[in-house]
C-alpha atoms as a PDB file:
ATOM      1  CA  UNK A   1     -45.414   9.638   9.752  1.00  0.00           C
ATOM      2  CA  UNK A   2     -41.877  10.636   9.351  1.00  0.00           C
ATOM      3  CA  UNK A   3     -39.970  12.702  12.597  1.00  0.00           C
ATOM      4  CA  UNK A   4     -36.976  14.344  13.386  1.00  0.00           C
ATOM      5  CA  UNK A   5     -35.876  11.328  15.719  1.00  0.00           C
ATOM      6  CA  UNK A   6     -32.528  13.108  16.636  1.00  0.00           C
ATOM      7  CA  UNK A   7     -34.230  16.657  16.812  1.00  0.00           C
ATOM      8  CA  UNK A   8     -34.190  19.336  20.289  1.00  0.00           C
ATOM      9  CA  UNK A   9     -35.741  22.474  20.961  1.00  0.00           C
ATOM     10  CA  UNK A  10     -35.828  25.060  23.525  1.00  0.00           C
ATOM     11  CA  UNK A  11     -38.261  27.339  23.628  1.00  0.00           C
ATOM     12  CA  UNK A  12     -38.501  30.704  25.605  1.00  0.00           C
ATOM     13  CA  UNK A  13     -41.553  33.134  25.329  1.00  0.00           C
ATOM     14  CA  UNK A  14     -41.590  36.054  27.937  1.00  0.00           C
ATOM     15  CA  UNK A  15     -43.905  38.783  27.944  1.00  0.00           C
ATOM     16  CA  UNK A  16     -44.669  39.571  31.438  1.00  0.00           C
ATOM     17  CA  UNK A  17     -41.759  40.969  32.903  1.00  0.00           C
ATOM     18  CA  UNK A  18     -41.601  41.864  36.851  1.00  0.00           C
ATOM     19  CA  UNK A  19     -39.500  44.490  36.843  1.00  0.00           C
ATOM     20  CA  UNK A  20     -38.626  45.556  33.112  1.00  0.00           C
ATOM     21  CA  UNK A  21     -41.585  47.166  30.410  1.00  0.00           C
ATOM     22  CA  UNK A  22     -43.618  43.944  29.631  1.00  0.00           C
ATOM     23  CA  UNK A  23     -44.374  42.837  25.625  1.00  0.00           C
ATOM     24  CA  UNK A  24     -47.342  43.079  24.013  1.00  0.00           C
ATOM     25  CA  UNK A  25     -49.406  39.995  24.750  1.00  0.00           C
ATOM     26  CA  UNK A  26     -48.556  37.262  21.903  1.00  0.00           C
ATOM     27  CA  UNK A  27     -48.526  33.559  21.503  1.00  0.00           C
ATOM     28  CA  UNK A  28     -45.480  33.634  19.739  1.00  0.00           C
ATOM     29  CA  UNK A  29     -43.243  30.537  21.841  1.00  0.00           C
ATOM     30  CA  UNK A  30     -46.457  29.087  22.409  1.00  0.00           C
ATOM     31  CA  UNK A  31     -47.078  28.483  18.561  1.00  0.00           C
ATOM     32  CA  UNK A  32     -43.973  27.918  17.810  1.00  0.00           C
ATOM     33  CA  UNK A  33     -44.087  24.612  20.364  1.00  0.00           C
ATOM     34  CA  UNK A  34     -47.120  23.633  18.932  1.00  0.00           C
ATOM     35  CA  UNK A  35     -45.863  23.257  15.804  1.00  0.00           C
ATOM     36  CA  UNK A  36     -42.694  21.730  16.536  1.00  0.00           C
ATOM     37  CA  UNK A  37     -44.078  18.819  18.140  1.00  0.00           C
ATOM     38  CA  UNK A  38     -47.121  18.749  15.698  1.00  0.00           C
ATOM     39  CA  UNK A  39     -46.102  15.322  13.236  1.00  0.00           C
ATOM     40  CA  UNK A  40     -48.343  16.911  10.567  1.00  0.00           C
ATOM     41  CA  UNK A  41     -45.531  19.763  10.301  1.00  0.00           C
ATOM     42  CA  UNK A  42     -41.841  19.762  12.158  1.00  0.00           C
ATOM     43  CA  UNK A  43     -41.614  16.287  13.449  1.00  0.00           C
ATOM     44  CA  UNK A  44     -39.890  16.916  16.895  1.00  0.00           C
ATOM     45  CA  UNK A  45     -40.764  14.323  19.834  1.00  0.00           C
ATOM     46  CA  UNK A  46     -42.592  16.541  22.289  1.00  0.00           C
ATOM     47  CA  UNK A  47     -39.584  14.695  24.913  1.00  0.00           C
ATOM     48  CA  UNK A  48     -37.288  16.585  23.075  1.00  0.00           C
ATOM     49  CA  UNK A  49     -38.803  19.735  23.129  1.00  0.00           C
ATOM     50  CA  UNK A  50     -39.404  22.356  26.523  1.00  0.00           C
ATOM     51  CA  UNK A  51     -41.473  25.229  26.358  1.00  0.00           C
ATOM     52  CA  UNK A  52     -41.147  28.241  29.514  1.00  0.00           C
ATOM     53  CA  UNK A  53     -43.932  30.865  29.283  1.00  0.00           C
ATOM     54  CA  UNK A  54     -43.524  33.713  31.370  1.00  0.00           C
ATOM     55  CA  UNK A  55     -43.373  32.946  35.115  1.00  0.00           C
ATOM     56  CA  UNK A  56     -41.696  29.728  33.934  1.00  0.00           C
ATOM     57  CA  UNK A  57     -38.783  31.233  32.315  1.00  0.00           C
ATOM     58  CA  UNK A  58     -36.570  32.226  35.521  1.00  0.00           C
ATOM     59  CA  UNK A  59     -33.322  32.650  35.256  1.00  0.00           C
ATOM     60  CA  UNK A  60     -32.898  29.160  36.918  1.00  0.00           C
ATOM     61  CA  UNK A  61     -34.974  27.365  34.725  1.00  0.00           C
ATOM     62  CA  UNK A  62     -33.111  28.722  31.505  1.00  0.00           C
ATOM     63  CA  UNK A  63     -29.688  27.494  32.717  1.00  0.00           C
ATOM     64  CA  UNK A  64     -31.578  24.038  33.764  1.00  0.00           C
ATOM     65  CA  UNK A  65     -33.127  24.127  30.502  1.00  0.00           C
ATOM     66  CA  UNK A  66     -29.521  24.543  28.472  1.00  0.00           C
ATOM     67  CA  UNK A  67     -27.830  22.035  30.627  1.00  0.00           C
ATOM     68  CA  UNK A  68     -30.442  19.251  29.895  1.00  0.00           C
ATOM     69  CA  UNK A  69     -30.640  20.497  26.080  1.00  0.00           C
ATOM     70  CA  UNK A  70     -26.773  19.359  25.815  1.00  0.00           C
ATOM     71  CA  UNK A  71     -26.609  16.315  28.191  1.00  0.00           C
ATOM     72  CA  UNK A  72     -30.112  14.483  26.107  1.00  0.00           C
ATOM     73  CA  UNK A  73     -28.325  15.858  22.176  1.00  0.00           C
ATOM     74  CA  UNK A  74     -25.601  14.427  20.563  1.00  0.00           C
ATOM     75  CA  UNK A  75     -22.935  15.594  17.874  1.00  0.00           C
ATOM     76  CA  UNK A  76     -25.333  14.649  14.919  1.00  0.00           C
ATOM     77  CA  UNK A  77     -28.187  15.956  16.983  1.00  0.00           C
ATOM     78  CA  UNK A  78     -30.388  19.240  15.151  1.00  0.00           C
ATOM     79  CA  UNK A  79     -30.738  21.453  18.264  1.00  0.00           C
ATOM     80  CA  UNK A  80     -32.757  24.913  17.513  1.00  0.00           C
ATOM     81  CA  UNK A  81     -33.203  27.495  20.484  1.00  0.00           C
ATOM     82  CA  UNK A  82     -36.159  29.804  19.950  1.00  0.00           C
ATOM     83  CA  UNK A  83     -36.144  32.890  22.653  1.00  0.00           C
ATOM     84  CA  UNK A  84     -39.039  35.337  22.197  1.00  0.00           C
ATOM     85  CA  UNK A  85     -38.269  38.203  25.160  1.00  0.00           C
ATOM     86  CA  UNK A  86     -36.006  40.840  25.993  1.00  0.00           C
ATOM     87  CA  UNK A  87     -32.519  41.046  25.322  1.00  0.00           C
ATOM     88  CA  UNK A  88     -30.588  44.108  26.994  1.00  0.00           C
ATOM     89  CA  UNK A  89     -27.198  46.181  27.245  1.00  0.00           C
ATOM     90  CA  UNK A  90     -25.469  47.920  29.892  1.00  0.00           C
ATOM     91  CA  UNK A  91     -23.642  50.499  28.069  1.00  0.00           C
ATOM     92  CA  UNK A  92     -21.002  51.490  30.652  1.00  0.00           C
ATOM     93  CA  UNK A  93     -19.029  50.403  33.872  1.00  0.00           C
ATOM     94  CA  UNK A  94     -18.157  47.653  35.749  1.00  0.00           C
ATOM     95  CA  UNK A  95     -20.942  45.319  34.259  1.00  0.00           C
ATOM     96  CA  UNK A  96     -21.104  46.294  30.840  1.00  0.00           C
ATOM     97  CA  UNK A  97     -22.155  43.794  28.372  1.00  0.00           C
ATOM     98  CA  UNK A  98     -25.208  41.864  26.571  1.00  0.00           C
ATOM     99  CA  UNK A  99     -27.494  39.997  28.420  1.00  0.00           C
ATOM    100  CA  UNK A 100     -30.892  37.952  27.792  1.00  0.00           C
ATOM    101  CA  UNK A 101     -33.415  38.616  30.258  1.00  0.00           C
ATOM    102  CA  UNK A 102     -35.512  35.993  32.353  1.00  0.00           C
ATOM    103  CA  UNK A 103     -38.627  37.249  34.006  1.00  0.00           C
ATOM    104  CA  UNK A 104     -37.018  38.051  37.179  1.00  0.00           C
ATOM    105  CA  UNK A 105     -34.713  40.127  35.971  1.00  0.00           C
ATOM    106  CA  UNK A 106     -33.891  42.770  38.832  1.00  0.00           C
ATOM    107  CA  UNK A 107     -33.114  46.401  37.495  1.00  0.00           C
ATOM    108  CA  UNK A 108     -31.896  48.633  38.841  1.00  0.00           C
ATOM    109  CA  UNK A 109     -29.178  48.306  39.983  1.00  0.00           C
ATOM    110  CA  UNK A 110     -26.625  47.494  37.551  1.00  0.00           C
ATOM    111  CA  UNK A 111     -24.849  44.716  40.019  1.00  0.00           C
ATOM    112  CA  UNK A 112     -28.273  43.356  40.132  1.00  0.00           C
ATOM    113  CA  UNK A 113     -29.618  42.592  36.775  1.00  0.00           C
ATOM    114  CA  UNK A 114     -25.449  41.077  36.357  1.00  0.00           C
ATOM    115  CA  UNK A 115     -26.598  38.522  38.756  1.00  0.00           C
ATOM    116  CA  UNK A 116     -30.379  37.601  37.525  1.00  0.00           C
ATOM    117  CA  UNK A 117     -29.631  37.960  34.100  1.00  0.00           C
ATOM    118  CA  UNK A 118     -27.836  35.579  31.681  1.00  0.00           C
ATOM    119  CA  UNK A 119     -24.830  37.466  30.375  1.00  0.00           C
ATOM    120  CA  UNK A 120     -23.405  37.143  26.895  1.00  0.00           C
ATOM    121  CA  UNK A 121     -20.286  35.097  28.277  1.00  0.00           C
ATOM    122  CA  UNK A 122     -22.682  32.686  29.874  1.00  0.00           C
ATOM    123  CA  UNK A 123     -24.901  32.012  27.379  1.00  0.00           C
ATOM    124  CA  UNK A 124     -21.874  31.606  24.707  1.00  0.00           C
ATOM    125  CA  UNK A 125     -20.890  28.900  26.996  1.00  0.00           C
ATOM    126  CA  UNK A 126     -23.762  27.388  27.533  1.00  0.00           C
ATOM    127  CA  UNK A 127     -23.799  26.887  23.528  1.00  0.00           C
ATOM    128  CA  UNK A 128     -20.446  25.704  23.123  1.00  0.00           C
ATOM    129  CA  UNK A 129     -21.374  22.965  25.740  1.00  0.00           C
ATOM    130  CA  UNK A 130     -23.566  21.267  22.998  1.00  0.00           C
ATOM    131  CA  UNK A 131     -21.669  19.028  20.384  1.00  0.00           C
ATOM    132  CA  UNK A 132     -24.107  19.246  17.651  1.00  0.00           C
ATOM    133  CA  UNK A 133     -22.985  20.454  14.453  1.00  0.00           C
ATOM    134  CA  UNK A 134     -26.574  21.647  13.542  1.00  0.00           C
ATOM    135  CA  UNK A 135     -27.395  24.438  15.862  1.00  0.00           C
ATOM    136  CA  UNK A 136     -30.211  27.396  14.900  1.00  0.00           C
ATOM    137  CA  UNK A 137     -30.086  29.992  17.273  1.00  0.00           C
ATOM    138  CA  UNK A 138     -33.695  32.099  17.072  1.00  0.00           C
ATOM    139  CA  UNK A 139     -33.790  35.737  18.299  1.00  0.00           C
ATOM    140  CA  UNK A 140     -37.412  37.211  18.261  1.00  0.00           C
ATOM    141  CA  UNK A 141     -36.356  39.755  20.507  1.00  0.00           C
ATOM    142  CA  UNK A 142     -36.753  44.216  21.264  1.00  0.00           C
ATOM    143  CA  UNK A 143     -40.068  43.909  19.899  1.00  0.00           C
ATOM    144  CA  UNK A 144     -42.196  47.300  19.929  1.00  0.00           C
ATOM    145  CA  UNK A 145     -45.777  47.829  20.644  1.00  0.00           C
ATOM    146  CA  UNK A 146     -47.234  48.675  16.914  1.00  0.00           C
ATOM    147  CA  UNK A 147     -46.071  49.890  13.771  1.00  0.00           C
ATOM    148  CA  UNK A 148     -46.414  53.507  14.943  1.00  0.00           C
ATOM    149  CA  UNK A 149     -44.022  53.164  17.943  1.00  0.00           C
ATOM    150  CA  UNK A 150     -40.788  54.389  17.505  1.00  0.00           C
ATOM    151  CA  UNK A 151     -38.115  51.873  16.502  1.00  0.00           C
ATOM    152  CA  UNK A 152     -36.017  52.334  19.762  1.00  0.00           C
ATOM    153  CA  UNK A 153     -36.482  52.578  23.368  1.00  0.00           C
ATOM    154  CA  UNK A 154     -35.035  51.941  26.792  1.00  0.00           C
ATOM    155  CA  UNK A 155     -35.941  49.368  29.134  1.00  0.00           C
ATOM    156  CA  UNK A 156     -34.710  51.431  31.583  1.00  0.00           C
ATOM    157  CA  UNK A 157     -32.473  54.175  32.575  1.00  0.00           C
ATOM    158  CA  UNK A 158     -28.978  52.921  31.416  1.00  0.00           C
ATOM    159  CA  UNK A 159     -30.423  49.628  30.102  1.00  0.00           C
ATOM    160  CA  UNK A 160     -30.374  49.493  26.586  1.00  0.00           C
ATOM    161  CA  UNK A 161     -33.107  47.104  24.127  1.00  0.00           C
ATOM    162  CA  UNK A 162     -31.299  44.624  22.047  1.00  0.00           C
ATOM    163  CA  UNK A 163     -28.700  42.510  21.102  1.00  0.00           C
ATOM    164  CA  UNK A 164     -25.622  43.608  19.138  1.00  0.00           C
ATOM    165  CA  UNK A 165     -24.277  42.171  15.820  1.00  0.00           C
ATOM    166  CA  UNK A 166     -21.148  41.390  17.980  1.00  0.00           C
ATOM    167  CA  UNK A 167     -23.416  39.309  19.878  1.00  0.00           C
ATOM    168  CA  UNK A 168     -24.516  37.345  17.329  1.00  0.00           C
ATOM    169  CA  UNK A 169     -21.004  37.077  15.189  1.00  0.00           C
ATOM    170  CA  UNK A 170     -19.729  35.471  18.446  1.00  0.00           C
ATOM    171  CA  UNK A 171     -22.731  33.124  18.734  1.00  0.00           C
ATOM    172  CA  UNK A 172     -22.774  31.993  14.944  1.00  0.00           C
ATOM    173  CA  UNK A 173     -18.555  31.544  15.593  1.00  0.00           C
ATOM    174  CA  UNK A 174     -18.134  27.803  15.065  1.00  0.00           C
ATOM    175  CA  UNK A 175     -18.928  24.804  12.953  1.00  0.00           C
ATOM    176  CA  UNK A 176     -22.659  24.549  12.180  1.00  0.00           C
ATOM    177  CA  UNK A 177     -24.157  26.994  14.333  1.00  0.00           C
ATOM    178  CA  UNK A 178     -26.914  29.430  12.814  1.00  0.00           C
ATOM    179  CA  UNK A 179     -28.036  32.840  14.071  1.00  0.00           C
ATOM    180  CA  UNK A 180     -31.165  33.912  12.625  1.00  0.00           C
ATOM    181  CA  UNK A 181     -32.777  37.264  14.441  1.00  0.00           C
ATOM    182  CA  UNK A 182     -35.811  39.180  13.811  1.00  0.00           C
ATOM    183  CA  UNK A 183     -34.332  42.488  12.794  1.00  0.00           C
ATOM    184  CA  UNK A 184     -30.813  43.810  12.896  1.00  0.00           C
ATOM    185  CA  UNK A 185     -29.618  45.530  16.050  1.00  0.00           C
ATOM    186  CA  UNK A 186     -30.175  49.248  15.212  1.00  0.00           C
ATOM    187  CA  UNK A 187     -33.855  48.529  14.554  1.00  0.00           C
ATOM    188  CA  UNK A 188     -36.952  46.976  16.450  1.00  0.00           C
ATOM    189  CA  UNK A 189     -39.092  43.947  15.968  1.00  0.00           C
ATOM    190  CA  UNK A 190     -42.389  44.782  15.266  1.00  0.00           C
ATOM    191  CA  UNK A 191     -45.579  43.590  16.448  1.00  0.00           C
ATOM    192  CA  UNK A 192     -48.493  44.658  13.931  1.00  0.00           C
ATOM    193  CA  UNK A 193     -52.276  46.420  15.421  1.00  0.00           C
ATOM    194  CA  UNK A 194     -54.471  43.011  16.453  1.00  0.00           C
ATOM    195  CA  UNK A 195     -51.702  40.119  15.237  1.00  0.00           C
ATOM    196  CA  UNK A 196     -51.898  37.331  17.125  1.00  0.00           C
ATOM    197  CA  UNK A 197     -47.436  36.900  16.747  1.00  0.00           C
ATOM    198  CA  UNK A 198     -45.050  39.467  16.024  1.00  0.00           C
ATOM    199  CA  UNK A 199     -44.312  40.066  12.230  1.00  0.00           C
ATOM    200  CA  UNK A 200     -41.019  37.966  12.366  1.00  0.00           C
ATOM    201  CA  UNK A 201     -42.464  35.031  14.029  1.00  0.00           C
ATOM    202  CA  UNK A 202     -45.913  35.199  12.034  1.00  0.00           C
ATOM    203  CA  UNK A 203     -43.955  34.647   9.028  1.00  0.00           C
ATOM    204  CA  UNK A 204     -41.751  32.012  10.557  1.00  0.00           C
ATOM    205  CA  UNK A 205     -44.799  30.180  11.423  1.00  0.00           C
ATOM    206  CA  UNK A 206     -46.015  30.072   8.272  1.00  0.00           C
ATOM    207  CA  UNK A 207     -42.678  28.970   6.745  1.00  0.00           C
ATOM    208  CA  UNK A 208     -42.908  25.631   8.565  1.00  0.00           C
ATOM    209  CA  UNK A 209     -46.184  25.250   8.428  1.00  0.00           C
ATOM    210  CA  UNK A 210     -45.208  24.518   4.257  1.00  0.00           C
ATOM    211  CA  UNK A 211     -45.006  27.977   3.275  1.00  0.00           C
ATOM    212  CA  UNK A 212     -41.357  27.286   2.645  1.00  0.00           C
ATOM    213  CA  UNK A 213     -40.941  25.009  -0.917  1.00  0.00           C
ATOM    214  CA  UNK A 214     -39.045  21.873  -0.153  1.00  0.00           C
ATOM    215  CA  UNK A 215     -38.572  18.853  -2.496  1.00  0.00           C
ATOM    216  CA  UNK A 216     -36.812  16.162  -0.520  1.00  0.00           C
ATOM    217  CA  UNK A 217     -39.911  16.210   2.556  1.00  0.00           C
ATOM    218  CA  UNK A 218     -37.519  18.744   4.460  1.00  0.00           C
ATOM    219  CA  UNK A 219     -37.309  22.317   5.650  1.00  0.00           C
ATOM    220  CA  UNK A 220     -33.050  23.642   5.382  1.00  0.00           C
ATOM    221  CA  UNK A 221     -31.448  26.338   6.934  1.00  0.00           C
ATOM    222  CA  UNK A 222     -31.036  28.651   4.180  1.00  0.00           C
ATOM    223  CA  UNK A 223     -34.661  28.140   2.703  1.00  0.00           C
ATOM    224  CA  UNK A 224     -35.938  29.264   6.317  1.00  0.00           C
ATOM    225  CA  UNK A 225     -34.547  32.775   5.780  1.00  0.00           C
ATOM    226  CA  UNK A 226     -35.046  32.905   2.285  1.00  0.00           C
ATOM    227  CA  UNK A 227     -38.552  32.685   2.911  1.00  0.00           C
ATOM    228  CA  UNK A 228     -38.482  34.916   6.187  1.00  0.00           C
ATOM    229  CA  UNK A 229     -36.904  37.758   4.981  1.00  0.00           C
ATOM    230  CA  UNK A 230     -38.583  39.130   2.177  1.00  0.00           C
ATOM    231  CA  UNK A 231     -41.790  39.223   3.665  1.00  0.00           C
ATOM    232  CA  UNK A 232     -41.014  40.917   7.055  1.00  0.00           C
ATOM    233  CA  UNK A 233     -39.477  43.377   5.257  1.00  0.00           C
ATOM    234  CA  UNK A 234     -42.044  43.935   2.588  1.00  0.00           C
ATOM    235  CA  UNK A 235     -44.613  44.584   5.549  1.00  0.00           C
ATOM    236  CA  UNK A 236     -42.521  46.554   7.644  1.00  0.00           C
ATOM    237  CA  UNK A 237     -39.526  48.348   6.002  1.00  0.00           C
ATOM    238  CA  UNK A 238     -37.897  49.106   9.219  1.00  0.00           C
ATOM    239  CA  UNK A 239     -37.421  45.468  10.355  1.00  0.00           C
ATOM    240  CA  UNK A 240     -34.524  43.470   8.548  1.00  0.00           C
ATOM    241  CA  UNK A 241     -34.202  39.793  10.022  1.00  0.00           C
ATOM    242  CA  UNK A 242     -30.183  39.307   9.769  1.00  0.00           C
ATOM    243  CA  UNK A 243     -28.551  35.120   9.179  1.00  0.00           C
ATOM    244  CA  UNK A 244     -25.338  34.862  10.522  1.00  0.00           C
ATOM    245  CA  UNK A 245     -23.554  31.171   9.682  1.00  0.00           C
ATOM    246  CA  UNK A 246     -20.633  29.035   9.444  1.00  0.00           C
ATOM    247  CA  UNK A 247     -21.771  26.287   7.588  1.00  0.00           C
ATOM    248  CA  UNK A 248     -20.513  22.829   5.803  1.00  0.00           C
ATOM    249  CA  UNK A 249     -24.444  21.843   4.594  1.00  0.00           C
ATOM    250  CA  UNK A 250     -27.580  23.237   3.950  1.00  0.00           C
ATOM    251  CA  UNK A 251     -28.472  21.264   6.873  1.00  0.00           C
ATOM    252  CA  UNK A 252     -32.287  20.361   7.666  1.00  0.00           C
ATOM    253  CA  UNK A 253     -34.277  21.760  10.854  1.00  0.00           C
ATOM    254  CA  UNK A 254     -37.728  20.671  10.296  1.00  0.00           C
ATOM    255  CA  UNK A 255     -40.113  18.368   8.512  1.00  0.00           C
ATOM    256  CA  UNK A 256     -41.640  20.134   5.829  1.00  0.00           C
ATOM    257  CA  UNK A 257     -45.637  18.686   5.957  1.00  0.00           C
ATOM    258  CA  UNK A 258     -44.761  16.021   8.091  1.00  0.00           C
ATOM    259  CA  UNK A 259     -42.079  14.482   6.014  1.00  0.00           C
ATOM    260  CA  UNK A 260     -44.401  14.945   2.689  1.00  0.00           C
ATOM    261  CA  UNK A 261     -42.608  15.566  -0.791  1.00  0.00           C
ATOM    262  CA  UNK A 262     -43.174  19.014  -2.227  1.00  0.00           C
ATOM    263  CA  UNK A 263     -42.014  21.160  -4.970  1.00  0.00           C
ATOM    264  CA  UNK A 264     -39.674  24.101  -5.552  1.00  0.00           C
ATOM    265  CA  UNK A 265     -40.326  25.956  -8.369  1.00  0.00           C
ATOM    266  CA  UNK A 266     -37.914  26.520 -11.110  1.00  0.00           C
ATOM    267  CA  UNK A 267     -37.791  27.388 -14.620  1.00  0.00           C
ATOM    268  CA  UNK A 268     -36.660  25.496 -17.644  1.00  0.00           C
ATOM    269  CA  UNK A 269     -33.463  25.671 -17.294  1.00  0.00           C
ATOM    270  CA  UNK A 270     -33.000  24.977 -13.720  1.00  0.00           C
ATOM    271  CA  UNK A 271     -32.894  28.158 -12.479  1.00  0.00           C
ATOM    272  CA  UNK A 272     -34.905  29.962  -8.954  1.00  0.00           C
ATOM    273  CA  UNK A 273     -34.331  33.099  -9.975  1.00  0.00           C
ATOM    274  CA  UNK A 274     -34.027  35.591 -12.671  1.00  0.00           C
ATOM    275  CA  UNK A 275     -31.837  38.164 -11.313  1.00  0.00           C
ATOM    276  CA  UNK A 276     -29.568  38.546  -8.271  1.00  0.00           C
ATOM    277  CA  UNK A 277     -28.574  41.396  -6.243  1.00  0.00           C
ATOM    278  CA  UNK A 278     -25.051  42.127  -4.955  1.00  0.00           C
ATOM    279  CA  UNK A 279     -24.620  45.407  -3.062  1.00  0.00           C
ATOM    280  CA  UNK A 280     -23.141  47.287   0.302  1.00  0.00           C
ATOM    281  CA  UNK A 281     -25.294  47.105   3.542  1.00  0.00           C
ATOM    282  CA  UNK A 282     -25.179  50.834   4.200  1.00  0.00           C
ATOM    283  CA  UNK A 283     -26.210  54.012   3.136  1.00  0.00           C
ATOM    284  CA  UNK A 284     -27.333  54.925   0.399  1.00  0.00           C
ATOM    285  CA  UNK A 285     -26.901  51.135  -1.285  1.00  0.00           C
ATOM    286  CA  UNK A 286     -29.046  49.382   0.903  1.00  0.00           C
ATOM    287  CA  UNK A 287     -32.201  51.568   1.233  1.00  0.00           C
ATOM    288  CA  UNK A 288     -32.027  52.368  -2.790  1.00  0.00           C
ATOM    289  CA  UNK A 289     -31.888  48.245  -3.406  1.00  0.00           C
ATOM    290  CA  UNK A 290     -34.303  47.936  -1.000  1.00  0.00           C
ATOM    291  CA  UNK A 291     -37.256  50.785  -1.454  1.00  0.00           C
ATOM    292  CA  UNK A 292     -36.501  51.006  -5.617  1.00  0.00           C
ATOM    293  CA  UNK A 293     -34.674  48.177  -7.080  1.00  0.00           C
ATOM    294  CA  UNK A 294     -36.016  45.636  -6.016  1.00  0.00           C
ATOM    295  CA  UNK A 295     -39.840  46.517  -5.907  1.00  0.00           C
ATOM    296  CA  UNK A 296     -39.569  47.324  -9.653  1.00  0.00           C
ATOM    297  CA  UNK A 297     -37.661  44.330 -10.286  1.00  0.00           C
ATOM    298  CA  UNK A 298     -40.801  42.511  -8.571  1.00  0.00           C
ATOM    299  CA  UNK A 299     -43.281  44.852 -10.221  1.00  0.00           C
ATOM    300  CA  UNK A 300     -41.740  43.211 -13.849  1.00  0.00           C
ATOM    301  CA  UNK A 301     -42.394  39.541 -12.173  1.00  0.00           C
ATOM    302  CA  UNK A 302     -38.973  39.128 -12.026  1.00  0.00           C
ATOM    303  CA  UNK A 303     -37.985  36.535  -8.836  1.00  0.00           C
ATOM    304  CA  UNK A 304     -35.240  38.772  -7.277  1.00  0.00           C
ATOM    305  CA  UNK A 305     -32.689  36.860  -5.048  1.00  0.00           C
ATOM    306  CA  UNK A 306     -30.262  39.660  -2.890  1.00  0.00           C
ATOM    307  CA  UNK A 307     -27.062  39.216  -1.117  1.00  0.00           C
ATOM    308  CA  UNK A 308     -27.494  38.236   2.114  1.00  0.00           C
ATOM    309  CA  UNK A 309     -31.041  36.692   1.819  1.00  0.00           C
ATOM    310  CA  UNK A 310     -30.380  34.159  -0.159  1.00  0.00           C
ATOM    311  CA  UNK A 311     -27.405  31.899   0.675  1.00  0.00           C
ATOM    312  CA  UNK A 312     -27.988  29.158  -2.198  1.00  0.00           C
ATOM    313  CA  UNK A 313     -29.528  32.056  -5.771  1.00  0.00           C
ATOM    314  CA  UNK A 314     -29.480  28.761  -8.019  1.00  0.00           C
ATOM    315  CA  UNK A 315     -27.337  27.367 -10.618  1.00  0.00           C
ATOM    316  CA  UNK A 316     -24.584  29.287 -11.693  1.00  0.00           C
END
């Protein structure tokens, strides 16, 4: 079978927090793994890939972990850095700022979670350390209990849920680096009643598993969130996954079936799609696009590419 010789992963799940509210109980990194290394699917050598689970994930391990990711990679290395967990925000003072969040995180105090956290400075470095030009950056992070939860809460007093679009913008700065979270920062990532993954990483799952079309026996960057996006969102209107990019090539990040040739649909003239939508991501645009366009559009069997979503709508 084909594999992604020149292929690295990290990959962080973290649900059992010590000192911060703990995540529903999901398999989400675990799966993820699995399928990476899996030659019937992705194609990465299991040598190239580590997985930390819960008590694994320590803020220790995670900087080991991102050190060894850029010492074994190279510049035409595909690197992609999964992190299902917490991500947090001091609003005010001394240590404002964004931070991920190992398992032994300490809050409070502020001074405390500064030091067993991983700020946004840090972690910036950290990825400007590797000299790949194909880096996917996966957020699958402020995930809520159930669809009835409300969209935000606090992890604590003074400790905000999240990551900010600043955050990302500053990740994604840089030649061939991908962001792709599970919901922009003003709104939750969901985890349905009895799912096995949260909604974002169900559907991500099934992407690379061949839900995603590929003709060349490979998965790209922009068909990953062309697939993801519409159908988070169609389950749970409240969750939008964002892509932030700076990109030369639609570059490749998986194996699609092990390296099999599929097909991607098109009509007779060469075309994906029969309409495409080009509109402002705020009030009132985006939720009429969203809630009335484009489910009539969809209700005509029209296939509806939107700004945003779709990097690559077709031939012009």
């Amino acid at each position: 079978m084909a594999t992604m010789e020149n292929a690295h992963a990290l990959v962080i799940g973290i649900a059992n927090y010590r000192q911060l509210r703990r995540l529903p109980q999901v398999n989400d990194a675990q799966a993820i793994y699995d399928l990476l290394v899996d030659p019937a699917h992705c194609g990465y050598a299991s040598t190239n890939v580590e997985l930390l689970l819960d008590e694994q994930a320590t803020q220790a391990a995670i900087r080991s972990a991102l050190a060894k990711l850029a010492e074994r990679s190279n510049a035409d290395s595909t690197i992609l850095f999964y992190l299902s967990g917490h991500g947090g925000q001091i609003v005010d003072g001394s240590h404002a700022g964004e931070y991920l969040l190992p398992v032994d995180t300490i809050y409070p105090p502020e001074e405390a979670l500064a030091k067993s956290a991983i700020s946004d400075q840090e972690f910036m470095q950290a990825i400007r350390a590797l000299s790949a030009r194909k880096v996917l950056l996966i957020f699958d992070c402020c995930h809520a209990a159930g669809i009835a939860e409300a969209k935000q809460f606090r992890l604590a007093e003074g400790l905000e849920t999240g990551l900010s679009d600043g955050y990302y913008d500053a990740l994604q700065a840089g030649r061939g680096r991908v962001v792709l979270a599970s919901s922009r920062s003003n709104e939750s990532s969901y985890v349905m009643p009895n799912a096995k993954y949260g909604l974002f990483t169900e559907h991500l799952l099934a992407g690379l598993r061949g839900g995603i079309a590929s003709d060349d026996g490979l998965i790209r960057i922009f068909d990953l969130f062309e697939y993801l996006q519409p159908r988070v969102t169609a389950v749970q209107p409240n969750q939008h996954p964002i892509f932030k990019a700076e990109l030369e090539e639609n570059f490749p990040v998986a194996l699609y079936q092990g390296g099999q040739q599929g097909t991607i649909s098109k009509d007779d003239e060469g075309f994906r799609y029969d309409a495409y939508i080009s509109y402002v991501d705020r009030a009132p645009d985006a939720q009429w696009v969203w809630e009335t366009l484009v489910p009539q559009l969809e209700a005509a069997d029209l296939r509806v590419a939107v700004s945003g979503d779709v990097e690559e709508p077709g031939v012009a």
